[in-house]
C-alpha atoms as a PDB file:
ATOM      1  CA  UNK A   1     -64.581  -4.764  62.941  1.00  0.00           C
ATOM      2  CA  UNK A   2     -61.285  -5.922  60.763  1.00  0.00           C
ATOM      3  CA  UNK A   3     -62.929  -5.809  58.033  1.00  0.00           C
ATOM      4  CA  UNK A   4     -65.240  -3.072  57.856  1.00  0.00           C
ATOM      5  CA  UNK A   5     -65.603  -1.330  54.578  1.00  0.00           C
ATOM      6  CA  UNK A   6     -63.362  -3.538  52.769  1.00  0.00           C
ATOM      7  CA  UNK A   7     -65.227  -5.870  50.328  1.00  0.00           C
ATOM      8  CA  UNK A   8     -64.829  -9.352  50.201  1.00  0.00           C
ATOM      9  CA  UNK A   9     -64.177  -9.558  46.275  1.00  0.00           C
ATOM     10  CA  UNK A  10     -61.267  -7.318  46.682  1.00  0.00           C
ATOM     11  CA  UNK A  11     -59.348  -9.244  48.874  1.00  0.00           C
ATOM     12  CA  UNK A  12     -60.370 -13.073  48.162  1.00  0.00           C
ATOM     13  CA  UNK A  13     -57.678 -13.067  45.175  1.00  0.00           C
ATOM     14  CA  UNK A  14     -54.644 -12.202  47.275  1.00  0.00           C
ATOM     15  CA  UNK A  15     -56.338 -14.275  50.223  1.00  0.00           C
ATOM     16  CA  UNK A  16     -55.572 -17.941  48.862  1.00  0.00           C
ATOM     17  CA  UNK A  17     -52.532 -17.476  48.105  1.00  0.00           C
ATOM     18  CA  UNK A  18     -51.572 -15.663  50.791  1.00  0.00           C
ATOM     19  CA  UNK A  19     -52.547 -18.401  52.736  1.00  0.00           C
ATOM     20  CA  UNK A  20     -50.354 -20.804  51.349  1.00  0.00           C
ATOM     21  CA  UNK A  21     -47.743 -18.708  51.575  1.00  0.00           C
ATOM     22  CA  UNK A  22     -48.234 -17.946  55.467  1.00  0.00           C
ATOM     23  CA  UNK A  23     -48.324 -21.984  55.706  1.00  0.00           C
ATOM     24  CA  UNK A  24     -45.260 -22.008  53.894  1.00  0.00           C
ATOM     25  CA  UNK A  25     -43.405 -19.622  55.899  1.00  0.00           C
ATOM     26  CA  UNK A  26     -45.024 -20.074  59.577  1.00  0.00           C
ATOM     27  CA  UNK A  27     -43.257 -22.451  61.786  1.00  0.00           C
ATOM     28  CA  UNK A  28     -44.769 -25.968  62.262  1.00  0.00           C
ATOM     29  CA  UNK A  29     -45.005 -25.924  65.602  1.00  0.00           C
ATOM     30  CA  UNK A  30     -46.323 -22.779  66.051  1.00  0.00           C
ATOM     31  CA  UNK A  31     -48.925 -23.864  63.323  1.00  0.00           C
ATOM     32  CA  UNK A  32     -50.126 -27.171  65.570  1.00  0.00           C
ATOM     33  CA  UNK A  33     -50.162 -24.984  68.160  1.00  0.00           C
ATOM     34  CA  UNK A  34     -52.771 -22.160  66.793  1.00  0.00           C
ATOM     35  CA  UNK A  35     -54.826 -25.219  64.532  1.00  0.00           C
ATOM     36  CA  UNK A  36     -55.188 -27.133  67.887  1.00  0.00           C
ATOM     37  CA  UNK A  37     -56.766 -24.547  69.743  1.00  0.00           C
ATOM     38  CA  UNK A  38     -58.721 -23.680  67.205  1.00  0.00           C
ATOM     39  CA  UNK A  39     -60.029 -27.287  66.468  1.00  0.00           C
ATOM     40  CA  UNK A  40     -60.972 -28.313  70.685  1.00  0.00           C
ATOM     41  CA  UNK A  41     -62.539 -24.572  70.451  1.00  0.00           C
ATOM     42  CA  UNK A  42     -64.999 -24.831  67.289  1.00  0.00           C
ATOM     43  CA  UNK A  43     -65.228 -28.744  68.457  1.00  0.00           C
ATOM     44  CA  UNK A  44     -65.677 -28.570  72.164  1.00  0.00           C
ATOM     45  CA  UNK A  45     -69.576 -29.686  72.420  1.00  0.00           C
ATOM     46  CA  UNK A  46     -68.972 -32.854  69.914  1.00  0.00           C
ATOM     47  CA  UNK A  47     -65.874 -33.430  71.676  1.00  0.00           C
ATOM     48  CA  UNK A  48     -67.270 -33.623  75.290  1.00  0.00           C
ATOM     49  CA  UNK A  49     -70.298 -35.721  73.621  1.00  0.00           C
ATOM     50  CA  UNK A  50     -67.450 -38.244  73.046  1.00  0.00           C
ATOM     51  CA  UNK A  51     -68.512 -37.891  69.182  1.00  0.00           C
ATOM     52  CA  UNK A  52     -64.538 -37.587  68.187  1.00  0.00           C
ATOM     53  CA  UNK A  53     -63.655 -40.607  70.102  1.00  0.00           C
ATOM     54  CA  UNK A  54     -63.368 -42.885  67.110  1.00  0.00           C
ATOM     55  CA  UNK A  55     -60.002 -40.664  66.909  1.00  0.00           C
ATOM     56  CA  UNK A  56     -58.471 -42.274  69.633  1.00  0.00           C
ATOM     57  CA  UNK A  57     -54.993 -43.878  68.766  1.00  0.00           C
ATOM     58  CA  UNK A  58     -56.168 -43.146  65.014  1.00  0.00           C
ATOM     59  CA  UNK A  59     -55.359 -40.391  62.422  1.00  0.00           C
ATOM     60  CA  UNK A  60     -57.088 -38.887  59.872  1.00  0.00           C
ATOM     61  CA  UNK A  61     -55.922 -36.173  57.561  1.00  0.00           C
ATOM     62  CA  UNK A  62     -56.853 -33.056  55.989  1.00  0.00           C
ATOM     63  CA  UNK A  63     -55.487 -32.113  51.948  1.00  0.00           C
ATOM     64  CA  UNK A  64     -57.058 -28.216  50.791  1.00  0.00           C
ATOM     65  CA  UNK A  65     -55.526 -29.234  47.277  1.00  0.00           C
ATOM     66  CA  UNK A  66     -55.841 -25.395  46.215  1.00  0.00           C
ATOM     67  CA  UNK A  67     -54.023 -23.902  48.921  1.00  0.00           C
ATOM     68  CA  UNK A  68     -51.616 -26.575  49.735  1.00  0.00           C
ATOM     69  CA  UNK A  69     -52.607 -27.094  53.103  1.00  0.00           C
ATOM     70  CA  UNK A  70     -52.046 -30.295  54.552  1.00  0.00           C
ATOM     71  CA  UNK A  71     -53.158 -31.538  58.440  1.00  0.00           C
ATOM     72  CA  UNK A  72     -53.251 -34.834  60.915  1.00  0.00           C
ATOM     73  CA  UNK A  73     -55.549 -34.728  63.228  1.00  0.00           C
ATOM     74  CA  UNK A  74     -55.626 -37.270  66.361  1.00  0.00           C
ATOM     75  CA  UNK A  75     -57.492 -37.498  69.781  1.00  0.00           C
ATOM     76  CA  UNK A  76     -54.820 -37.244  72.614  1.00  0.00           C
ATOM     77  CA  UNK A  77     -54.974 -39.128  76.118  1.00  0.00           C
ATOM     78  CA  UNK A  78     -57.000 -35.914  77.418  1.00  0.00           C
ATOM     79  CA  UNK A  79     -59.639 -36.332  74.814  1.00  0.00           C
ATOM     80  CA  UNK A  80     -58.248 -33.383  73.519  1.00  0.00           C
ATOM     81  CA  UNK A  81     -57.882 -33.235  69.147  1.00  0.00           C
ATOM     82  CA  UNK A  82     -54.554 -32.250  68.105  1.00  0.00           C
ATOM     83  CA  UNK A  83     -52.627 -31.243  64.902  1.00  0.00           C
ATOM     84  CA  UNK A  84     -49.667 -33.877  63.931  1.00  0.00           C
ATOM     85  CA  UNK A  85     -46.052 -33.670  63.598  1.00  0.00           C
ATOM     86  CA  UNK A  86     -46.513 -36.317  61.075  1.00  0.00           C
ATOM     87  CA  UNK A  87     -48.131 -36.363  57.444  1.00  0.00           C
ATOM     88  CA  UNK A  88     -49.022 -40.328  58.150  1.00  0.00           C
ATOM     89  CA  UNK A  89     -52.855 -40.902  58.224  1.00  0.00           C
ATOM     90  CA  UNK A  90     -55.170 -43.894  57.989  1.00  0.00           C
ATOM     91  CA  UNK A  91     -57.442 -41.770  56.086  1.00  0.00           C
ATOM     92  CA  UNK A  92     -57.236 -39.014  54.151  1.00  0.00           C
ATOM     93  CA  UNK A  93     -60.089 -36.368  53.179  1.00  0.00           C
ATOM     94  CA  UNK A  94     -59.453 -34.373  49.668  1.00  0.00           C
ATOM     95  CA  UNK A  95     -60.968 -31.484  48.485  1.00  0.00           C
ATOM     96  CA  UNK A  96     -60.720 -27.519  47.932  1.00  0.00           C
ATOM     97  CA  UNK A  97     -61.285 -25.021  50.565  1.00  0.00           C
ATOM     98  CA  UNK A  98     -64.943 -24.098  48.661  1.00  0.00           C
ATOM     99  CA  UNK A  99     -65.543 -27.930  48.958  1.00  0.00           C
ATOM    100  CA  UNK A 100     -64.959 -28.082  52.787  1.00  0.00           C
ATOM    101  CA  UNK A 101     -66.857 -25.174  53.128  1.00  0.00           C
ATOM    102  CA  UNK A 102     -69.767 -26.213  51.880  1.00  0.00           C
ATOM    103  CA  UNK A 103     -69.863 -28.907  53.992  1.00  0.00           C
ATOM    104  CA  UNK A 104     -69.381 -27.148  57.043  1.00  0.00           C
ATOM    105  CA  UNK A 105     -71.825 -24.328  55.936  1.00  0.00           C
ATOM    106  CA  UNK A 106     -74.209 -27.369  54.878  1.00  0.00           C
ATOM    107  CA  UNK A 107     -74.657 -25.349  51.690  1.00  0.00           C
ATOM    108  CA  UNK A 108     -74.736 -28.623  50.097  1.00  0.00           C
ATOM    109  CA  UNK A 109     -75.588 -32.120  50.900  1.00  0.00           C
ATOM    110  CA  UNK A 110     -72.284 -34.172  52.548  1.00  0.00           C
ATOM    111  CA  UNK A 111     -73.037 -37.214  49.978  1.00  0.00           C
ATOM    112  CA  UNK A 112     -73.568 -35.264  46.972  1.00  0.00           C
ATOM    113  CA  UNK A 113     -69.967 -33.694  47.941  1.00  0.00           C
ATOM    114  CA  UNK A 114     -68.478 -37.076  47.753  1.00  0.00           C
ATOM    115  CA  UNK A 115     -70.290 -38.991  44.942  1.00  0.00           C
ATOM    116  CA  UNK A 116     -69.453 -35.342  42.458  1.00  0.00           C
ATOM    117  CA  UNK A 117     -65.535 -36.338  43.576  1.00  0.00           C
ATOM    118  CA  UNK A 118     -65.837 -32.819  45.260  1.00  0.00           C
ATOM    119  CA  UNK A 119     -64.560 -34.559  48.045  1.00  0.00           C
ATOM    120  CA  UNK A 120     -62.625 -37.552  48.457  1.00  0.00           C
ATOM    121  CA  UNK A 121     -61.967 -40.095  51.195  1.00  0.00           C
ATOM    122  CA  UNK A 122     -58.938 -42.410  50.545  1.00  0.00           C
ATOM    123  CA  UNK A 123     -57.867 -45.021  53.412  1.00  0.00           C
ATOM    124  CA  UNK A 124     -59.651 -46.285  56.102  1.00  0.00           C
ATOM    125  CA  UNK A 125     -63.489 -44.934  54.318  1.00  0.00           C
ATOM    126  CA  UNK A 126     -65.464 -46.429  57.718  1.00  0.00           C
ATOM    127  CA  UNK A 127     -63.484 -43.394  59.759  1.00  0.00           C
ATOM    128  CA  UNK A 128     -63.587 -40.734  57.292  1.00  0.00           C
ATOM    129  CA  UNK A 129     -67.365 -41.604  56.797  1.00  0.00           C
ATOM    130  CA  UNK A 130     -67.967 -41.197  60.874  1.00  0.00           C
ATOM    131  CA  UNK A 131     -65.561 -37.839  60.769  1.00  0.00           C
ATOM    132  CA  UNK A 132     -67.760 -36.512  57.591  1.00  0.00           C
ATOM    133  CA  UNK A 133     -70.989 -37.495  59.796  1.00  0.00           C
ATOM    134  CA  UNK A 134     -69.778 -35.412  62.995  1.00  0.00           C
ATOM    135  CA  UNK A 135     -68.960 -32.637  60.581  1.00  0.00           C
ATOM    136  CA  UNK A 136     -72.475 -32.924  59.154  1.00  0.00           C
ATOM    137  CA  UNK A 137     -74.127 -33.045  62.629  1.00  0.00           C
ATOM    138  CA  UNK A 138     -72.583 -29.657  64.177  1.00  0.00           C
ATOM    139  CA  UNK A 139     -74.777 -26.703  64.234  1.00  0.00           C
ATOM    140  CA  UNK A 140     -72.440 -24.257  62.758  1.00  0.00           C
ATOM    141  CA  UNK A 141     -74.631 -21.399  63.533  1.00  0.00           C
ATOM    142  CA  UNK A 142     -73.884 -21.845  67.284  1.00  0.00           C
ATOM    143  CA  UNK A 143     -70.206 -20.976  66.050  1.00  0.00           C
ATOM    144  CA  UNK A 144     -68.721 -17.305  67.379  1.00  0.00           C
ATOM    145  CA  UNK A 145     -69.306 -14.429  64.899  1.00  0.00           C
ATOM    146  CA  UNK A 146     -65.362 -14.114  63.813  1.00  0.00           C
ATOM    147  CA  UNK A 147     -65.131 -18.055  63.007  1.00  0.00           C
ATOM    148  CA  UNK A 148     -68.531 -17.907  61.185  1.00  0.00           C
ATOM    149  CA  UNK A 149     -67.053 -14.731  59.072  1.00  0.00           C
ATOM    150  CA  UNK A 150     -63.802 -16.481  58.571  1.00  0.00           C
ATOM    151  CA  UNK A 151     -65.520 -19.112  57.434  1.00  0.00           C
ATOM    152  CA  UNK A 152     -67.374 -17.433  54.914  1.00  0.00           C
ATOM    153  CA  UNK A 153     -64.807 -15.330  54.063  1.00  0.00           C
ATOM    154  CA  UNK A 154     -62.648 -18.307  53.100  1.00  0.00           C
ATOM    155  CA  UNK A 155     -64.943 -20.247  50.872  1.00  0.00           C
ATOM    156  CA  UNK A 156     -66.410 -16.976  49.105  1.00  0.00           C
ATOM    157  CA  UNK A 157     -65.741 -17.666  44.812  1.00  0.00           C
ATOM    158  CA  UNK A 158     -63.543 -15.514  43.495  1.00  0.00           C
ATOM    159  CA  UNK A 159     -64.209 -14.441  39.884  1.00  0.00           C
ATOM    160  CA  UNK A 160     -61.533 -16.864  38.295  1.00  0.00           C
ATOM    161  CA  UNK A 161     -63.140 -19.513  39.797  1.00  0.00           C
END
C-alpha cells in the first residue's frame, strides 16, 4: 500500500496545499479528463438509475473554497457526467473540502451542513437540492478501498484547523 507506515497527520499539512498547487499547475484538459473518469466511476450505479438526469443540458458547479478548486459538472448526450471547459453554472455548491466530506462520508446530516452555512447553494437551489439528495442517497461504503482512503485521507483535520 502507498501509504503504509506513513501517518496521516504528517502529511495532511503539505497535502492541501499541494493540491492547489497541482490544480494550479496541471493542464485543464488533462484535469477534465482524470475528474471525468473519476466522477462516471464513483457515480456509475446512480447514473445508470437515471438519478443524474436532472443534469441534462444543465450545469452545476463545485467551489472547495480552501483549496481553490473550482468544477462544472454536466450530463452529456451519452448520459455520461463530465467536467466543463467553462466556469458558467446555474448553481453553484460552496464549501471546504472537510464540509464535502462529511457529506459524502454522511458523518453529518446533509441539512444541518447547509442551515450551519457549512455549505452553500447559490443559483438554481431546486437542482442543487436534487444533486445534494443523490449525494445523500449513495452508499459510500460500496466505494473501492483507494477512493474510500482518499476520501478520508482528504477530509482528515489537520491540527491548525
Amino acid at each position: 500500500m502507498i501509504f503504509s507506515g506513513i501517518k496521516a497527520d504528517s502529511i495532511l499539512p503539505i497535502l492541501r496545499p499541494a493540491m492547489r498547487t497541482t490544480h494550479q499547475l496541471t493542464p485543464h484538459g488533462l484535469q477534465r479528463t482524470l475528474i471525468t473518469k473519476l466522477l462516471n466511476f464513483v457515480f456509475s450505479q446512480p447514473l445508470n438509475d437515471g438519478d443524474f438526469d436532472c443534469l441534462k443540458g444543465r450545469r452545476i458547479g463545485i467551489d472547495l473554497v480552501d483549496i481553490q478548486v473550482r468544477l462544472v459538472i454536466s450530463l452529456n448526450a451519452e448520459d455520461k457526467l463530465c467536467a466543463e471547459e467553462t466556469y458558467e453554472a446555474e448553481t453553484w455548491i460552496r464549501g471546504e473540502l472537510l464540509s464535502f466530506h462529511s457529506l459524502m462520508q454522511q458523518k453529518e446530516d446533509p441539512d444541518s451542513l447547509f442551515f450551519q452555512r457549512k455549505l452553500l447553494i447559490e443559483g438554481d437551489t431546486e437542482l442543487g437540492v436534487t444533486i445534494k439528495n443523490i449525494l445523500d442517497s449513495i452508499d459510500w461504503e460500496e466505494l473501492p478501498q483507494s477512493v474510500k482512503m482518499l476520501l478520508n485521507l482528504l477530509g482528515k483535520r489537520t491540527p491548525e484547523q
